[in-house]
C-alpha atoms as a PDB file:
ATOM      1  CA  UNK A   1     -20.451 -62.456 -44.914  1.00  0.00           C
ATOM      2  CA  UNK A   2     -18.655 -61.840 -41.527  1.00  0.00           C
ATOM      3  CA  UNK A   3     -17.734 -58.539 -39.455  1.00  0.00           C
ATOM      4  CA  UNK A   4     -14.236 -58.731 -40.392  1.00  0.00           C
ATOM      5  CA  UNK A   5     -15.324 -59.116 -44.643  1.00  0.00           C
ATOM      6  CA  UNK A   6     -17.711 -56.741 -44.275  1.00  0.00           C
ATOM      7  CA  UNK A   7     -15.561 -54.281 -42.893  1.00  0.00           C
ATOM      8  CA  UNK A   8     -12.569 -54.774 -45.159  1.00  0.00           C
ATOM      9  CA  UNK A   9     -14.804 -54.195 -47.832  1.00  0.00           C
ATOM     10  CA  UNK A  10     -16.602 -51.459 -46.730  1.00  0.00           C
ATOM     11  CA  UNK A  11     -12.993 -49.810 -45.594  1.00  0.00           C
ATOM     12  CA  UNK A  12     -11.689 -50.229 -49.096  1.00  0.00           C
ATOM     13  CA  UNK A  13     -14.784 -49.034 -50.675  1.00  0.00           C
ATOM     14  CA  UNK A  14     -14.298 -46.271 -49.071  1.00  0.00           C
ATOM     15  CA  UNK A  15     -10.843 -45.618 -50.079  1.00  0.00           C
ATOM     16  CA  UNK A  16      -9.378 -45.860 -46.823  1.00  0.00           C
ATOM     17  CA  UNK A  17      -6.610 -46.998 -44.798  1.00  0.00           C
ATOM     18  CA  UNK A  18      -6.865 -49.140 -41.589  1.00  0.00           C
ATOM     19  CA  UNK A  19      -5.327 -46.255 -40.511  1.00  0.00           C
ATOM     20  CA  UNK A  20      -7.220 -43.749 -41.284  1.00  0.00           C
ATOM     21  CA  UNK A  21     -10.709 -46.099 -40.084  1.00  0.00           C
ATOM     22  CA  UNK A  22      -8.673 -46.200 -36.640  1.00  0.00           C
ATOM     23  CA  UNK A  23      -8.261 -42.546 -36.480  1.00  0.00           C
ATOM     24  CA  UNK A  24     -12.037 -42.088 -37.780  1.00  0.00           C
ATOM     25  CA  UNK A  25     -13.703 -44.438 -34.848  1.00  0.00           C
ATOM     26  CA  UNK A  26     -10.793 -43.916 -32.146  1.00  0.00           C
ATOM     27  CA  UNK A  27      -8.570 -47.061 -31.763  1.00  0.00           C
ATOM     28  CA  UNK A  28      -5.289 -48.293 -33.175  1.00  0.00           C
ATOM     29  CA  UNK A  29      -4.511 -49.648 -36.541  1.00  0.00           C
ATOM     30  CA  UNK A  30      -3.611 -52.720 -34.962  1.00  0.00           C
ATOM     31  CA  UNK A  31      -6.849 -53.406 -33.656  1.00  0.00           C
ATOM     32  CA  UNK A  32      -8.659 -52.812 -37.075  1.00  0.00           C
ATOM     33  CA  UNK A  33      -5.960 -54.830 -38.598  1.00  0.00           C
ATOM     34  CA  UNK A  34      -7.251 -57.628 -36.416  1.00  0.00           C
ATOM     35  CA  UNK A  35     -10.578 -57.137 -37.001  1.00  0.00           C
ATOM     36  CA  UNK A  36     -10.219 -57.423 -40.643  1.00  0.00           C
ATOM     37  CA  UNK A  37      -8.493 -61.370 -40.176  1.00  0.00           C
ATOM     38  CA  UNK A  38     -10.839 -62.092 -37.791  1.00  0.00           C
ATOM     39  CA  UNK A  39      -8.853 -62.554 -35.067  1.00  0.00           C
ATOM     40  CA  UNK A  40     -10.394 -60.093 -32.761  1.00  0.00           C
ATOM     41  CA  UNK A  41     -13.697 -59.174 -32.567  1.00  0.00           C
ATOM     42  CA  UNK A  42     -14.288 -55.436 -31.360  1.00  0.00           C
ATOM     43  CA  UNK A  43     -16.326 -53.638 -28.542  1.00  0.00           C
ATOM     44  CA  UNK A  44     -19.931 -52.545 -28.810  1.00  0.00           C
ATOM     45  CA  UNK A  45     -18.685 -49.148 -28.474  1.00  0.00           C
ATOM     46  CA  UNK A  46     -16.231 -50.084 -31.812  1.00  0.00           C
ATOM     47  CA  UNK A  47     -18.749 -51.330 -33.718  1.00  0.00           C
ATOM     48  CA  UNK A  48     -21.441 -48.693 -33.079  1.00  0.00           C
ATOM     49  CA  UNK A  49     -18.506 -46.168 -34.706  1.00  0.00           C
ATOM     50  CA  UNK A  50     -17.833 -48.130 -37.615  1.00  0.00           C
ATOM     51  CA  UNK A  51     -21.345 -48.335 -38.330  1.00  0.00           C
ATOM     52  CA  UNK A  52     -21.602 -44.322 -37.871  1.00  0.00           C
ATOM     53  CA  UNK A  53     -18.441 -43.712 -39.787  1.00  0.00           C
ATOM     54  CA  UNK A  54     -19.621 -45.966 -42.742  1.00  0.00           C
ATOM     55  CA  UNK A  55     -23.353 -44.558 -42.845  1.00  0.00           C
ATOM     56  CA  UNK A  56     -24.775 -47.821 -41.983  1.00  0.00           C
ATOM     57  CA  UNK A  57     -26.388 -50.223 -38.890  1.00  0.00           C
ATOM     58  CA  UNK A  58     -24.431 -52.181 -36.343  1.00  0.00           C
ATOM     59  CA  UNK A  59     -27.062 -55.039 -37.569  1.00  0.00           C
ATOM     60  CA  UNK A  60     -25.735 -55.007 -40.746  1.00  0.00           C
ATOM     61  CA  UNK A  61     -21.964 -55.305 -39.606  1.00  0.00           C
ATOM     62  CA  UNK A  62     -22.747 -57.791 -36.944  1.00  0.00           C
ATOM     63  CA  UNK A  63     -24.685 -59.703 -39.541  1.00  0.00           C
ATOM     64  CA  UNK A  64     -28.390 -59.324 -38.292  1.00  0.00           C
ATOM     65  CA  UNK A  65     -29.533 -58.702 -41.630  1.00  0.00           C
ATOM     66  CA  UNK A  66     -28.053 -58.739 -44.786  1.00  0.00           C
ATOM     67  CA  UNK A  67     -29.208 -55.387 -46.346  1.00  0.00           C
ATOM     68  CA  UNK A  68     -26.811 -52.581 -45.979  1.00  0.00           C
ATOM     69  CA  UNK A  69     -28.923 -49.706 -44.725  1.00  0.00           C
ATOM     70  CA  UNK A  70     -27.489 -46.479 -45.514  1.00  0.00           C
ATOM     71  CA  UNK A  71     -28.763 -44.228 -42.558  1.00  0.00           C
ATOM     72  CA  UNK A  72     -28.462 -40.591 -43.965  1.00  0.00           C
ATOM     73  CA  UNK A  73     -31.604 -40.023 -45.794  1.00  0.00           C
ATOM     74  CA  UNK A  74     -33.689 -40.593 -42.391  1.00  0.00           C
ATOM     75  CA  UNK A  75     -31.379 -37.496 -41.362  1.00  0.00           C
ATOM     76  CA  UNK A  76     -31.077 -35.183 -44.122  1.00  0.00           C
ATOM     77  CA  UNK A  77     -33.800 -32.723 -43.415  1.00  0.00           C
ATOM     78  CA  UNK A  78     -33.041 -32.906 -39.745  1.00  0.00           C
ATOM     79  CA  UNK A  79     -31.060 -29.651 -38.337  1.00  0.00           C
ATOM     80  CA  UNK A  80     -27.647 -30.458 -36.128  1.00  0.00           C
ATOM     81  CA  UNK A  81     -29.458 -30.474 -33.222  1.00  0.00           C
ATOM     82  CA  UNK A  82     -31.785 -32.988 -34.438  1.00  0.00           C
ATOM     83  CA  UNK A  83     -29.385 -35.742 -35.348  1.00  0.00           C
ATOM     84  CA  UNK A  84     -28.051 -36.903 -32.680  1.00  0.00           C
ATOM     85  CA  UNK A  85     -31.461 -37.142 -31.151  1.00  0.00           C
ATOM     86  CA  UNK A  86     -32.158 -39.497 -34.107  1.00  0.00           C
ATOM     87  CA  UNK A  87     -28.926 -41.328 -34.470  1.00  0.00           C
ATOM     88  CA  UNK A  88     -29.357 -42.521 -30.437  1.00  0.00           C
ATOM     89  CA  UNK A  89     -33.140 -43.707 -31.437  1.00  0.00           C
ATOM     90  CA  UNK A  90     -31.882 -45.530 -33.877  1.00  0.00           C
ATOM     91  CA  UNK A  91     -30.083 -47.515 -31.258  1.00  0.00           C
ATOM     92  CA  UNK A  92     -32.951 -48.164 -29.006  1.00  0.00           C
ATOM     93  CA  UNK A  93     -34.339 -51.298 -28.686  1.00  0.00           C
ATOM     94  CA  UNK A  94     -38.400 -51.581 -29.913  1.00  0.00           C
ATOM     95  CA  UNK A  95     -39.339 -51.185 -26.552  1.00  0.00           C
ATOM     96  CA  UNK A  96     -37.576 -48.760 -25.919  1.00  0.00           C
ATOM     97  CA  UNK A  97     -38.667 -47.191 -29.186  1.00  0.00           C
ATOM     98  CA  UNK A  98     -42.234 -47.785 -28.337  1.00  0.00           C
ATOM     99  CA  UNK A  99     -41.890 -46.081 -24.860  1.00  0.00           C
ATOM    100  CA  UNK A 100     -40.375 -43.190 -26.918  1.00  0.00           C
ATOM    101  CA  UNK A 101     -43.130 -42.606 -29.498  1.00  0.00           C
ATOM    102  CA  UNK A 102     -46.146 -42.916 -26.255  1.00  0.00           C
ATOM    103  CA  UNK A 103     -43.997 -40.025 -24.312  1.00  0.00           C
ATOM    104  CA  UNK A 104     -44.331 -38.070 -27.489  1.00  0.00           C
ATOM    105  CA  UNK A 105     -47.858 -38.378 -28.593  1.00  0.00           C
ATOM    106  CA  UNK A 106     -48.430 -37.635 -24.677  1.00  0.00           C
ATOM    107  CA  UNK A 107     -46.522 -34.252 -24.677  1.00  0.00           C
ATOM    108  CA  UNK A 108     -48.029 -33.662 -28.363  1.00  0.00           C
ATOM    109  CA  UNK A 109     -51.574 -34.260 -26.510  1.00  0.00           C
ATOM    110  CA  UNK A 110     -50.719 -31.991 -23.814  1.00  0.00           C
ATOM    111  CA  UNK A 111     -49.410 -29.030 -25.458  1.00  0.00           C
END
């Protein structure tokens, strides 16, 4: 299945307009009327809001793997000041990841 399937589907599972999804991520309704016939594709910065909006991963939407993820119960015992720090991890590459978890078992060593 495609970006702009995926997204229609998601969209109307939701119960939503194209509208509404444009308000929700921040562009027009045109441009999420185009993505849904496929004859646009959107920005990075478009797709990592859709995936936010519908509680899922850009790999999923850009067809990286075919599982929808759902991304809230990593989060849900995580205070508001938590979450964001865990939503941008989640968007880090495995290096980057990996350079992540040494800095913190190095401060955790040096407490």
């Amino acid at each position: 299945m495609e970006f702009n399937e995926k997204l229609k589907l998601l969209r109307e599972e939701e119960g939503i307009s194209q509208k509404t999804l444009a308000e929700k991520v921040g562009v027009s309704q045109s441009a999420v009327a185009q993505w849904e016939a496929g004859s646009r594709r959107p920005t990075s910065d478009a797709v990592v809001a859709v995936a936010r909006y519908f509680d899922t991963s850009a790999d999923f939407l850009l067809g990286l793997v075919d599982e929808r993820l759902r991304l809230v119960p990593y989060y849900k015992g995580l205070s508001e000041k938590e979450q964001p720090f865990m939503q941008a991890y989640s968007q880090l590459t495995s290096a980057q990841k990996s350079a992540v978890g040494e800095i913190v078992r190095l401060m955790l060593e040096n407490k």
